[in-house]
Protein backbone atom coordinates (compact mmCIF):
# COMPACT_ATOMS: atom_id res chain seq x y z
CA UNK A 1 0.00 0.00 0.00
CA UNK A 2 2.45 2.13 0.45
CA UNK A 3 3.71 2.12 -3.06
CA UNK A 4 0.08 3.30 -4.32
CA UNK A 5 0.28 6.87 -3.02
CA UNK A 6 4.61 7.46 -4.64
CA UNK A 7 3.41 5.48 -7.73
CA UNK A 8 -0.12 8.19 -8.20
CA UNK A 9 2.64 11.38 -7.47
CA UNK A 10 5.00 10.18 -9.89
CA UNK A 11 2.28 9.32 -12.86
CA UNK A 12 0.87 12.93 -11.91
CA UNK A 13 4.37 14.45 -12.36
CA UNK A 14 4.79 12.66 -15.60
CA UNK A 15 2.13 13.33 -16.84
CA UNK A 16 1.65 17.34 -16.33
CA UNK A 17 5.27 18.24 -15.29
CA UNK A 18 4.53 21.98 -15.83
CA UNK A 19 1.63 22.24 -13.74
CA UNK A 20 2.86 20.00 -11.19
CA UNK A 21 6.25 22.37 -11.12
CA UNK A 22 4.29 25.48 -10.89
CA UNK A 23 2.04 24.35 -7.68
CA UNK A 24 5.33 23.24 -6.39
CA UNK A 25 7.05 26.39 -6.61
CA UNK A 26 3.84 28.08 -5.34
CA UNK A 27 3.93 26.11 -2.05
CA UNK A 28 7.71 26.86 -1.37
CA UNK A 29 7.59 30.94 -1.69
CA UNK A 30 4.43 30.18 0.08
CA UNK A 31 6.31 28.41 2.96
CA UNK A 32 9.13 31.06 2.95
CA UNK A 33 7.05 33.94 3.40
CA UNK A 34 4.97 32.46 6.22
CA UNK A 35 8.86 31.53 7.91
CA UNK A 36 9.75 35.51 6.88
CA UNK A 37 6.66 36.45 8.69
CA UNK A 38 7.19 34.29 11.51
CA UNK A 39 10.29 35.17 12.21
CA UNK A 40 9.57 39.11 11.84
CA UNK A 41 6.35 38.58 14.43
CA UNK A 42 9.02 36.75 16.91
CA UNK A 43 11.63 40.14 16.53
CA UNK A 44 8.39 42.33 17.08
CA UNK A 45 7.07 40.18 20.07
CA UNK A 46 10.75 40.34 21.61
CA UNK A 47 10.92 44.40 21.27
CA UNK A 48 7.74 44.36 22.62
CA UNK A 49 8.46 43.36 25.41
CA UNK A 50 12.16 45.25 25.97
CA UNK A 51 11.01 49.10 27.11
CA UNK A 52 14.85 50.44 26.53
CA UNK A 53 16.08 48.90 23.52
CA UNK A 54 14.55 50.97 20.44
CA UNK A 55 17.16 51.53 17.70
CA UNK A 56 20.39 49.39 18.44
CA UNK A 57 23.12 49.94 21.87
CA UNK A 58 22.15 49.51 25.74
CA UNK A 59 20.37 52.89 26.51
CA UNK A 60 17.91 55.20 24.85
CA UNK A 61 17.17 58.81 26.08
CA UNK A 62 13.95 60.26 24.88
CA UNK A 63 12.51 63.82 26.05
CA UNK A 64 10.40 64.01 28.73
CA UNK A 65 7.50 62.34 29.19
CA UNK A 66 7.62 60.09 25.73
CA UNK A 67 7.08 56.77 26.17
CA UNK A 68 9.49 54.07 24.22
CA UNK A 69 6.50 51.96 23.56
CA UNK A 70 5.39 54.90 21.66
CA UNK A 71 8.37 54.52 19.12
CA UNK A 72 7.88 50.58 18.43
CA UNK A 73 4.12 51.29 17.46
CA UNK A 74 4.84 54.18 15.75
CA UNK A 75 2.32 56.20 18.10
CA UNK A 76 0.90 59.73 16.77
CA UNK A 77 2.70 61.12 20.08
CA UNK A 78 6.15 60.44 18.66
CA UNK A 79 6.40 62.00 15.35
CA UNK A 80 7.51 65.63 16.06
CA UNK A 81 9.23 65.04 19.23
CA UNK A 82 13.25 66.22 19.26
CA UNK A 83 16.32 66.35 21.80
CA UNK A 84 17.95 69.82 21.90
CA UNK A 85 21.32 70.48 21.88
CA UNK A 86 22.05 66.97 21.17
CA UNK A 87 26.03 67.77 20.03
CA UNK A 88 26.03 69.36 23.93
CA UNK A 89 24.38 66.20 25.48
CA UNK A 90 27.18 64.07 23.01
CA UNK A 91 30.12 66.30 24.15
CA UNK A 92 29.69 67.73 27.72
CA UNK A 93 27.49 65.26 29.60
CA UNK A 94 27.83 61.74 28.12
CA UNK A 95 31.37 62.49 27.22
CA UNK A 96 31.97 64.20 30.36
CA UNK A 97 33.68 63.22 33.98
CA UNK A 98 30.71 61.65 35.17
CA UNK A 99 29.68 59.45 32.07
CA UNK A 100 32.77 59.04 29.76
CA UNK A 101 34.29 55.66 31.40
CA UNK A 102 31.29 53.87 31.50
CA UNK A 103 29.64 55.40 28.10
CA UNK A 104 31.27 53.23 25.11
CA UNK A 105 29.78 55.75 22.42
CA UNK A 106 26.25 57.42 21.90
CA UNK A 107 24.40 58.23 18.37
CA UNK A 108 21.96 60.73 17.91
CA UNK A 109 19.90 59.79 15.68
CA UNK A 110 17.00 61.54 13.06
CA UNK A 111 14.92 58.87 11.65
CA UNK A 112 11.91 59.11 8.96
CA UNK A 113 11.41 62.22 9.39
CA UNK A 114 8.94 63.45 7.14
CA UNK A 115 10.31 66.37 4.72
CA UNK A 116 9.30 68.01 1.36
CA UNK A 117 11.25 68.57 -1.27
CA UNK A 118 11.03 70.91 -4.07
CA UNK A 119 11.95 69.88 -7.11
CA UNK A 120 11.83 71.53 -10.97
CA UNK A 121 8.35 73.52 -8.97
CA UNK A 122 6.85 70.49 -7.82
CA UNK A 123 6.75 69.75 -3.33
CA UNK A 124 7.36 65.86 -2.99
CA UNK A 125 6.96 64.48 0.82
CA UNK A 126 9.99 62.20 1.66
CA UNK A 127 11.12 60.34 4.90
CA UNK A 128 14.79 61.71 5.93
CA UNK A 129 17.11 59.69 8.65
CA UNK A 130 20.17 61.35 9.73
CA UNK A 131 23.06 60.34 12.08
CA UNK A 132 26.84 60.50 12.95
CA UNK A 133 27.90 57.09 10.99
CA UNK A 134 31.13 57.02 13.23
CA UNK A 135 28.85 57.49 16.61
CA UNK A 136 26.69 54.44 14.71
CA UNK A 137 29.46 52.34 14.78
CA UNK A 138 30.82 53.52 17.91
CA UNK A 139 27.30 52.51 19.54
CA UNK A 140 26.54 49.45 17.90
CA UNK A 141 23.36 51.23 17.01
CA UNK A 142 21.38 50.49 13.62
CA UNK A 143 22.92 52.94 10.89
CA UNK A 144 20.26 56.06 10.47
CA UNK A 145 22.10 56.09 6.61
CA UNK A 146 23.55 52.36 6.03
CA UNK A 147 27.26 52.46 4.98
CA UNK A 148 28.11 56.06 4.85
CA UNK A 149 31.08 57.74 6.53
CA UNK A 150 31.71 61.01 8.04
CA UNK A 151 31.34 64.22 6.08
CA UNK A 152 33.47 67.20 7.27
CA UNK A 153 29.64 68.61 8.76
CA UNK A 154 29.42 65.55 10.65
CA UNK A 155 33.01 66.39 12.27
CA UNK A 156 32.62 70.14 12.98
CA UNK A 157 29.49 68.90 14.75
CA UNK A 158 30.91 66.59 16.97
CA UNK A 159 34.33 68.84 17.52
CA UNK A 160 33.09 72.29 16.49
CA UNK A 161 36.10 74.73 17.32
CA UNK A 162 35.81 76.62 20.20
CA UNK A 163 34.89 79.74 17.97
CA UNK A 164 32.18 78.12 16.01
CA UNK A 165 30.91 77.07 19.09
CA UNK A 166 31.06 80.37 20.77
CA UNK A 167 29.17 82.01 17.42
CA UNK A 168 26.38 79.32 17.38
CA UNK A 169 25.18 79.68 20.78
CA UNK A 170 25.88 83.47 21.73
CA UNK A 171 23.68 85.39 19.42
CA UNK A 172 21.29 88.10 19.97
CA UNK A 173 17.64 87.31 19.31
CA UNK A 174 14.77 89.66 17.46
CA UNK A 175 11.95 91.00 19.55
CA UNK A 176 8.54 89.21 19.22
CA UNK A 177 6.38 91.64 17.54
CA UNK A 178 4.67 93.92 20.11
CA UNK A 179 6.95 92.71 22.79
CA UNK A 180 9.85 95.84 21.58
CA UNK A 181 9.01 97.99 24.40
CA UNK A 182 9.35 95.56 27.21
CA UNK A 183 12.29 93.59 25.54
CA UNK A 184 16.02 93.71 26.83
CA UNK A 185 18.92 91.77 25.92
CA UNK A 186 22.30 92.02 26.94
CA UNK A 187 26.03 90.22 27.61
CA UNK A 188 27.53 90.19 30.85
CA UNK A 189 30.80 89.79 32.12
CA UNK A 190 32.14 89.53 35.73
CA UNK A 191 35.42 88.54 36.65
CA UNK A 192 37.47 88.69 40.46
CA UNK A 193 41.23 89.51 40.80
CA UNK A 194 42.67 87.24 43.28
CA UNK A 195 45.63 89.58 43.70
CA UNK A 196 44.08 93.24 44.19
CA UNK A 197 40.37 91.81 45.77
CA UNK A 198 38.59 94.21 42.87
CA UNK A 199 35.97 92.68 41.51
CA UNK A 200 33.97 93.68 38.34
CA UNK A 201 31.34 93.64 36.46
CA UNK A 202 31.32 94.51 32.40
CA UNK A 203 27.18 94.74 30.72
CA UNK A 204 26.61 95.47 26.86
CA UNK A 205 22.94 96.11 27.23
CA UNK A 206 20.42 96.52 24.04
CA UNK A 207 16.51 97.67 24.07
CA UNK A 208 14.22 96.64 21.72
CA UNK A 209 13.74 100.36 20.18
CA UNK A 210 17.18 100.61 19.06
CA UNK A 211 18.40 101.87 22.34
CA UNK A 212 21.53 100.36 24.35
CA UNK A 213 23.90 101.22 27.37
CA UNK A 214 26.99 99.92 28.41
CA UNK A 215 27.03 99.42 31.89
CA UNK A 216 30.47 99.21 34.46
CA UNK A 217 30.49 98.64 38.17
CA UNK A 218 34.15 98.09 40.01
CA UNK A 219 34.54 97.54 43.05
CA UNK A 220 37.75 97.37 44.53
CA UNK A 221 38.53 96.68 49.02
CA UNK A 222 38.17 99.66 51.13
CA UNK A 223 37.02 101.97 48.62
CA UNK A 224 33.38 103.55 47.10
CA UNK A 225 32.37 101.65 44.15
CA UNK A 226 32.59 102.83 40.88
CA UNK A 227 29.66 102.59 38.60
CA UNK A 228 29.35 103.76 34.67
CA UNK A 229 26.31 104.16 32.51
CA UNK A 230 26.95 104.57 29.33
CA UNK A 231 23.62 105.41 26.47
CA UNK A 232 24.10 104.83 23.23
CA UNK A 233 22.07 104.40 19.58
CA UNK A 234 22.30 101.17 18.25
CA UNK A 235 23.92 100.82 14.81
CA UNK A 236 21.59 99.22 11.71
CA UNK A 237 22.75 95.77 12.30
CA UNK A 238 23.64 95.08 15.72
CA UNK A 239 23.53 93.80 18.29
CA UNK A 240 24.41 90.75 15.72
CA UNK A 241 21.78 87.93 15.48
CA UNK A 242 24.33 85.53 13.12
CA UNK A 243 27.85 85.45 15.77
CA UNK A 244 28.71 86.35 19.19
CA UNK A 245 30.44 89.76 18.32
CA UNK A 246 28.93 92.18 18.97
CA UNK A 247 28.99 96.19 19.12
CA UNK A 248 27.03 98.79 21.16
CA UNK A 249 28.02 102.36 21.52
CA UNK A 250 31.64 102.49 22.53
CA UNK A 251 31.98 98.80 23.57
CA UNK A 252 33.02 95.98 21.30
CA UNK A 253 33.17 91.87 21.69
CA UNK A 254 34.85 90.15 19.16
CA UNK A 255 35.63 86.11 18.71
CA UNK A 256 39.60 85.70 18.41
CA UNK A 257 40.32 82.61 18.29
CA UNK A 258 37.81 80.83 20.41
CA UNK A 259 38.55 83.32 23.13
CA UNK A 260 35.84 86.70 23.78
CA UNK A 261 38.28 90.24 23.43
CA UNK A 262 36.09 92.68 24.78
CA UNK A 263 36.72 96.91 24.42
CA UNK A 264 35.54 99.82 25.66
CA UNK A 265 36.89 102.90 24.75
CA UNK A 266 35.04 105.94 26.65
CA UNK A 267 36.85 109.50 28.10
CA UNK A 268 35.57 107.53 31.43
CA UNK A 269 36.27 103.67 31.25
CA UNK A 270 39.28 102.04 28.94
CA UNK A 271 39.00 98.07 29.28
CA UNK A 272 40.62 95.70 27.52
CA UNK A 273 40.25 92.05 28.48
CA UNK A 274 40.04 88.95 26.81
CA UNK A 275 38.29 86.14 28.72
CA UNK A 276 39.09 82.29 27.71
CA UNK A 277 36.04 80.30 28.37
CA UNK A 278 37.18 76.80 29.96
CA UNK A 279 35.94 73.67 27.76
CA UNK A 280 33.51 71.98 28.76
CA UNK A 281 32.26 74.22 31.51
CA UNK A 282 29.05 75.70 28.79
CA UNK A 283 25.33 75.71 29.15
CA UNK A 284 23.24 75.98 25.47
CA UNK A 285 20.38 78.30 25.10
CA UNK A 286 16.88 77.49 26.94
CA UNK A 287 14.34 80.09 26.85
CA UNK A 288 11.14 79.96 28.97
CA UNK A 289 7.73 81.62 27.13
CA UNK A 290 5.03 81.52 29.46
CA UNK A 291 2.21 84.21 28.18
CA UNK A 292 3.75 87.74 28.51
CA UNK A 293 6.61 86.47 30.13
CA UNK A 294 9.68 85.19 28.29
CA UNK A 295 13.34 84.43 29.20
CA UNK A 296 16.11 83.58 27.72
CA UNK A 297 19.63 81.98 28.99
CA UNK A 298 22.66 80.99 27.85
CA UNK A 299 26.12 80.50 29.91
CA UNK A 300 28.98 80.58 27.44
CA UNK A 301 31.43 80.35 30.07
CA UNK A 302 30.76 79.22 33.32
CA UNK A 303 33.89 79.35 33.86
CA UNK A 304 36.80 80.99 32.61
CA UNK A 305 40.08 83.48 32.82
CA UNK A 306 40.29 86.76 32.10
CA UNK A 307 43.10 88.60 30.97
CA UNK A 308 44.02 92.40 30.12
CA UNK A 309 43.54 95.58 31.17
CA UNK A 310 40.54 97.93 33.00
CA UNK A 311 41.37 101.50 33.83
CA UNK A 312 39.25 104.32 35.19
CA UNK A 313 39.57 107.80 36.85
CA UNK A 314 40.00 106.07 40.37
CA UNK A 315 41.25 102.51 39.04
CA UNK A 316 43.70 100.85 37.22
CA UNK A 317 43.59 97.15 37.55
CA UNK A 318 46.26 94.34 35.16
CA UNK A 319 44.08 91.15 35.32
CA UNK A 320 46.50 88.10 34.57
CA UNK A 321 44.04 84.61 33.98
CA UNK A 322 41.44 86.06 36.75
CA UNK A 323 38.17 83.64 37.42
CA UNK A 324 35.78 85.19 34.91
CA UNK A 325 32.26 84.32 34.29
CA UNK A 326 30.02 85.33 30.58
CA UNK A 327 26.38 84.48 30.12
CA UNK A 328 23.63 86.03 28.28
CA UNK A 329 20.11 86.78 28.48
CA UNK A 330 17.02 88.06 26.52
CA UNK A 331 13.54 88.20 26.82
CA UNK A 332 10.52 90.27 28.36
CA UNK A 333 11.72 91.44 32.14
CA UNK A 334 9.56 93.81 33.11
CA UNK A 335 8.48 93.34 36.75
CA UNK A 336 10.51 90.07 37.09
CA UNK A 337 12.96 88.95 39.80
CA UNK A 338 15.48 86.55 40.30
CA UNK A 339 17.73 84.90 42.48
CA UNK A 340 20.94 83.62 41.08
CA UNK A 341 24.74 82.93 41.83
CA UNK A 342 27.83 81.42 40.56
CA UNK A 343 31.18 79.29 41.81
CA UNK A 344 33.83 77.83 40.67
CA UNK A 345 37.25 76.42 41.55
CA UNK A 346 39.96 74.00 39.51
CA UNK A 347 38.02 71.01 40.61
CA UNK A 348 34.09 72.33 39.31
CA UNK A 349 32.02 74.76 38.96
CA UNK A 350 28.08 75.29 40.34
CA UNK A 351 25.43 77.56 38.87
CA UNK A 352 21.97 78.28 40.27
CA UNK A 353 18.73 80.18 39.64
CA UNK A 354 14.96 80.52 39.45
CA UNK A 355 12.83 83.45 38.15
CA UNK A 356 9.93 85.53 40.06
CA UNK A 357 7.28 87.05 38.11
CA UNK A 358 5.31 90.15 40.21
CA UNK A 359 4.49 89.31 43.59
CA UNK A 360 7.18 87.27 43.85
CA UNK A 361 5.66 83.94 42.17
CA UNK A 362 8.12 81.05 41.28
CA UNK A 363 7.91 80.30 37.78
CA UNK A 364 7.79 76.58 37.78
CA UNK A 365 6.21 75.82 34.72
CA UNK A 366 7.10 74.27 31.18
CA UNK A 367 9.23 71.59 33.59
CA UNK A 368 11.43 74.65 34.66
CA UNK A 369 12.14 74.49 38.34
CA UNK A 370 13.94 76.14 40.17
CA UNK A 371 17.86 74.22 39.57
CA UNK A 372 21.46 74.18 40.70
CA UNK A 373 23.87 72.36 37.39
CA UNK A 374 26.93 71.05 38.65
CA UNK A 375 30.20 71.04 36.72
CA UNK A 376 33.15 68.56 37.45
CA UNK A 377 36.70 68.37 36.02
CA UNK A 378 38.57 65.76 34.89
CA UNK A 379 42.13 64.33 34.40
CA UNK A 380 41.52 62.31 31.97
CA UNK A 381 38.73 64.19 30.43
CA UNK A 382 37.59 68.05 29.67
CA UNK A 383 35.46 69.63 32.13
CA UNK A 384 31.61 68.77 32.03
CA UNK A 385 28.39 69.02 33.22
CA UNK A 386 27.48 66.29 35.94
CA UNK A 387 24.28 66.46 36.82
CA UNK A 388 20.96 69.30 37.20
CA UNK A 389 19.58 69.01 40.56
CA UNK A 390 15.95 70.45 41.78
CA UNK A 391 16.75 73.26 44.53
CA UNK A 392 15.27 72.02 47.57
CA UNK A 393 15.71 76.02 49.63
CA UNK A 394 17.59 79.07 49.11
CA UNK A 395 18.08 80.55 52.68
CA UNK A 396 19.72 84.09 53.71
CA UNK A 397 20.71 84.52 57.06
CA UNK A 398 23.37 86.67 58.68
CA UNK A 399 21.60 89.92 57.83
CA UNK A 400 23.02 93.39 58.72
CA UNK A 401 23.23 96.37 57.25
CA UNK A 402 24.57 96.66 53.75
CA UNK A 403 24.84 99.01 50.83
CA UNK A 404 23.07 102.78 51.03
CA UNK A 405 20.61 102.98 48.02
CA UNK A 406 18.58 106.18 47.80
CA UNK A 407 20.11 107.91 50.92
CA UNK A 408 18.87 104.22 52.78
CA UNK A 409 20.95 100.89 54.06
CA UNK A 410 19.22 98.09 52.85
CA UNK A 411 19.72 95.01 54.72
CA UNK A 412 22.35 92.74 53.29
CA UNK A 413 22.74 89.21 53.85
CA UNK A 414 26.03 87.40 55.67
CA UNK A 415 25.65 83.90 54.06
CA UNK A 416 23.50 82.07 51.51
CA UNK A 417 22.55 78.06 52.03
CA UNK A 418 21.82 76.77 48.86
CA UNK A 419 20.55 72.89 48.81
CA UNK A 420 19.20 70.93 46.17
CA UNK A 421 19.15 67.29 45.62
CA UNK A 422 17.86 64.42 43.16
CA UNK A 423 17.45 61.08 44.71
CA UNK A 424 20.65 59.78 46.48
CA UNK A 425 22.77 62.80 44.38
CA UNK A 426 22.61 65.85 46.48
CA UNK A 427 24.96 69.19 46.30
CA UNK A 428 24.88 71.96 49.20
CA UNK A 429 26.26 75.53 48.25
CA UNK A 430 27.23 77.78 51.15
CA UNK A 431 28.46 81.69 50.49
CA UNK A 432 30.01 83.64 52.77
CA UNK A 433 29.23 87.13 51.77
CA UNK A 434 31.87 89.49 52.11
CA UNK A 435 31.02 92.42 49.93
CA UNK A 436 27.59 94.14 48.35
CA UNK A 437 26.29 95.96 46.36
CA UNK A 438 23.40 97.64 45.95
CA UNK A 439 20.93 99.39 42.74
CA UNK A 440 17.59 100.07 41.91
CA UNK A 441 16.31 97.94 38.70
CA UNK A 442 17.42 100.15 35.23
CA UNK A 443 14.37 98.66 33.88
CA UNK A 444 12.23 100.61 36.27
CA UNK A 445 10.74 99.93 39.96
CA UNK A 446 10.06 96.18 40.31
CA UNK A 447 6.91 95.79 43.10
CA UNK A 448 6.05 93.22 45.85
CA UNK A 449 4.59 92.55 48.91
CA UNK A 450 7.12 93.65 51.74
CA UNK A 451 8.18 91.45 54.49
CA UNK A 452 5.65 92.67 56.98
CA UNK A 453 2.75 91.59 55.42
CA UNK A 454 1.14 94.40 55.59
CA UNK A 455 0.05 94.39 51.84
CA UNK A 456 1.77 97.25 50.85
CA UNK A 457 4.27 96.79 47.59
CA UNK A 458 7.77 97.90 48.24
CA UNK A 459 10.59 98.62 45.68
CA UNK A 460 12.91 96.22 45.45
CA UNK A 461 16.35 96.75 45.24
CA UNK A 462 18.72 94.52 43.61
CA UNK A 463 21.33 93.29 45.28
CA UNK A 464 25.32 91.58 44.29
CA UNK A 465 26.98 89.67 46.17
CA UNK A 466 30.05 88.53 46.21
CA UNK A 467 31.86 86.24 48.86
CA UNK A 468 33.64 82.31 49.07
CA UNK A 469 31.58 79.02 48.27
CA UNK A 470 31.87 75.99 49.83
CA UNK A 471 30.64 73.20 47.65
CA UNK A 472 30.22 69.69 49.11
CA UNK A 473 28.07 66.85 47.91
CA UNK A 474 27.55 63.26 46.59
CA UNK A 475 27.11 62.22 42.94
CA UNK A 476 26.88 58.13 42.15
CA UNK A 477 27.67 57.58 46.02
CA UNK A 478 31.27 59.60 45.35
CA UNK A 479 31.46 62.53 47.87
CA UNK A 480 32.85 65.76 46.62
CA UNK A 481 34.14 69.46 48.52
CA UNK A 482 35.42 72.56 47.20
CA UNK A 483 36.41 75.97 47.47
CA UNK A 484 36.04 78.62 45.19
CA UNK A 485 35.01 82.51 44.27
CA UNK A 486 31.15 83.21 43.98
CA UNK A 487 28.73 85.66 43.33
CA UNK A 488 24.85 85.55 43.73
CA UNK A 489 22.29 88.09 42.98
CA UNK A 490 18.80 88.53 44.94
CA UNK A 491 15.96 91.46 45.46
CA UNK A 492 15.21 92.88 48.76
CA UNK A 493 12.36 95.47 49.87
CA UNK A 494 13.74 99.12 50.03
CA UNK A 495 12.44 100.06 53.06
């Protein structure tokens, strides 16, 4: 019997050998499709069920709030969403003191985006991947373009020079429209001379009607302090919105060679200074827009050394590598206060801040706390940021009478207790205040309620400080102490 059923194939074969071929063939692609399909369903079931592994290597990062799962079922929540300043996140934190010995590469990635093109007057929608092919490799990560190499724009943005960097991240911005009034924008630059005790302070300031002032306050032990106010029209053309030089009235900054040289040349005020930021220590642009309010941020050099010449009337100080500080703001600041400060020392650097919108309201929003970002440096690496920490309290205590404002001592504080902690990490900042200075806003009278309660608003006056930091704390369960210059800067009622 069991000849019958070979002996009725063969005759069949024989006897229509085309057919018999063709249903053959049928039933084998048939077979390898369903094994394709199989086997894709098994690599789909197995992602499924891994919430970290999206694209290739051990770790993903995703913004805020976006759910991996949303990327494997290609969910309407993940189309738009992007990482900013990835080339800082590459460079300065993954690549940095805390992350670089255990972080074996990391690939930012652009994938199916959706574009249109234009070609010969006709819009075509395309999908667009983009990625570092060396970071690829480096990550073990699926290619975003399979077996391309680096292009010289792939290098410069993974090792921009320190001058490209400077000009991509320290422009001026346009006001919104109907925002020109209340708009303000400017570049500041302090800096502390171990050897004399002067400290300084160094403002290009720009309206949004075209109107600018160069602002100067030194400060030097035992004697008055010295402040400059300087009006001036601003060209057609600047402040620049394309590189970090800039140019208002008789003050100057200028990119040499990924250091800032900053002039002013005034009957009252000659400064010449360059200031070399350190690498590494950086923040990149944020800017907060929350209704009429918006503000804008960006530290070029957290820290730095400055170098050259200031000379006034009453001063002449030769700064040789003084600790120097740059940032940069912009936005609408009318009836806002803050509370911010600075340190830094050979082993790190801290920076802290949070904004106050009238009657002295946190702003909190947009995932914006208030936050202290922590700098480390490194033997074997360039300086970086290590980790941004939710303030827990900013305390003043100490307080005795301080600068005269208005024919009136306002109160001054001895010492500031910053803490601020996430998880196990936590950093504590304490300042010992040694000298302050007082000045009404130049933006105009800035209103709260006073400290008495009694519902009255009371100017406040701004207020910089300027004393020692001690900076302790733990970060991956490694403790952590350090010394160094610092400055903060608060509001406090007039009367």
């Amino acid at each position: 019997m069991r000849r019958v059923p070979w002996l009725l194939a063969w005759r069949s074969l024989s006897d229509r050998p085309w057919r018999s071929a063709l249903l053959l063939l049928g039933y084998g692609v048939g077979v390898a499709v369903m094994i394709a399909l199989l086997s894709v369903g098994d690599a789909l079931l197995s992602e499924a069920r891994d919430r970290d592994l999206a694209a290739g290597g051990d770790l993903v990062l995703l913004p805020q709030g976006v759910d991996p799962a949303v990327l494997k079922v290609n969910g309407v929540t993940g189309l738009f969403f992007t990482i900013p300043h990835a080339g800082f996140i590459v460079r300065d934190v993954l690549g940095g003191p805390r992350f670089a010995s255990e972080v074996a590469g990391a690939a930012p990635q652009i994938s199916g985006r959706l574009v249109y093109v234009r070609v010969r007057g006709r819009v075509i929608p395309a999908a667009a991947s983009g990625g570092i092919p060396s970071l690829d490799r480096a990550a073990r990560a699926t290619p975003a373009v399979p077996r391309a190499e680096d292009s010289p724009a792939d290098r410069a943005w993974l090792n921009p020079t320190p001058g490209d960097l400077l000009n991509t991240i320290d422009r001026f911005h346009l006001p919104p429209a109907g925002d020109a009034r209340a708009w303000a924008e400017w570049d500041y630059f302090t800096f502390t001379d171990p050897r004399s005790g002067a400290y300084g302070y160094i403002t290009l300031l720009a309206g949004g009607q075209g109107r600018g002032t160069v602002l100067i306050r030194l400060r030097r032990v035992g004697r008055p302090v010295e402040d400059l106010a300087i009006p001036a029209r601003l060209r057609p053309g600047t402040p620049s919105t394309n590189t970090a030089s800039q140019h208002v009235g008789p003050a100057q900054v200028r990119i040499d060679r990924g250091q800032y040289h900053v002039t002013v040349e005034d009957p009252r005020v000659h400064i010449d200074v360059r200031l070399a930021p350190d690498a590494g220590f950086s923040l990149p642009p944020v800017e907060l827009d929350e209704g009429p309010l918006i503000s804008g941020y960006v530290v070029p050099a957290v820290r730095g050394r400055m170098t050259g010449a200031v000379r006034t009337a009453r001063t002449s100080l030769h700064l040789v590598g003084a600790p120097a500080y740059h940032d940069h703001n912009w936005g609408t600041w009318r009836g806002v206060t803050w509370e911010w400060g600075e340190a830094s020392s050979p082993d790190g650097a801290v920076l802290y801040g949070v904004i106050h919108t009238g009657g002295g309201r946190s702003v909190e929003t947009a995932g914006r706390p208030p936050v202290l970002l922590l700098w480390a440096s490194s033997a074997e690496h360039h300086g970086g940021l290590v980790g941004i920490f939710p303030v827990r309290s900013i305390t003043y205590s100490a307080w005795r009478p301080g600068p005269v404002v208005g024919g009136r001592a306002i109160p001054a504080p001895g010492e500031v207790m910053i803490a601020a902690a996430d998880g196990p990490d936590s950093v504590r900042m304490r300042v010992r205040i040694q000298d302050a200075l007082g000045s009404l806003p130049p933006v105009g009278p800035v209103t709260a309620p006073d400290r008495a309660g009694a519902g009255q608003p009371a100017r406040r006056v701004f207020l910089q400080l300027r004393g020692k930091a001690d900076v302790q704390g733990t970060v991956d369960g490694r403790p952590f102490v350090w010394t160094g210059p610092a400055a903060s800067e608060t509001f406090v009622p007039e009367r």
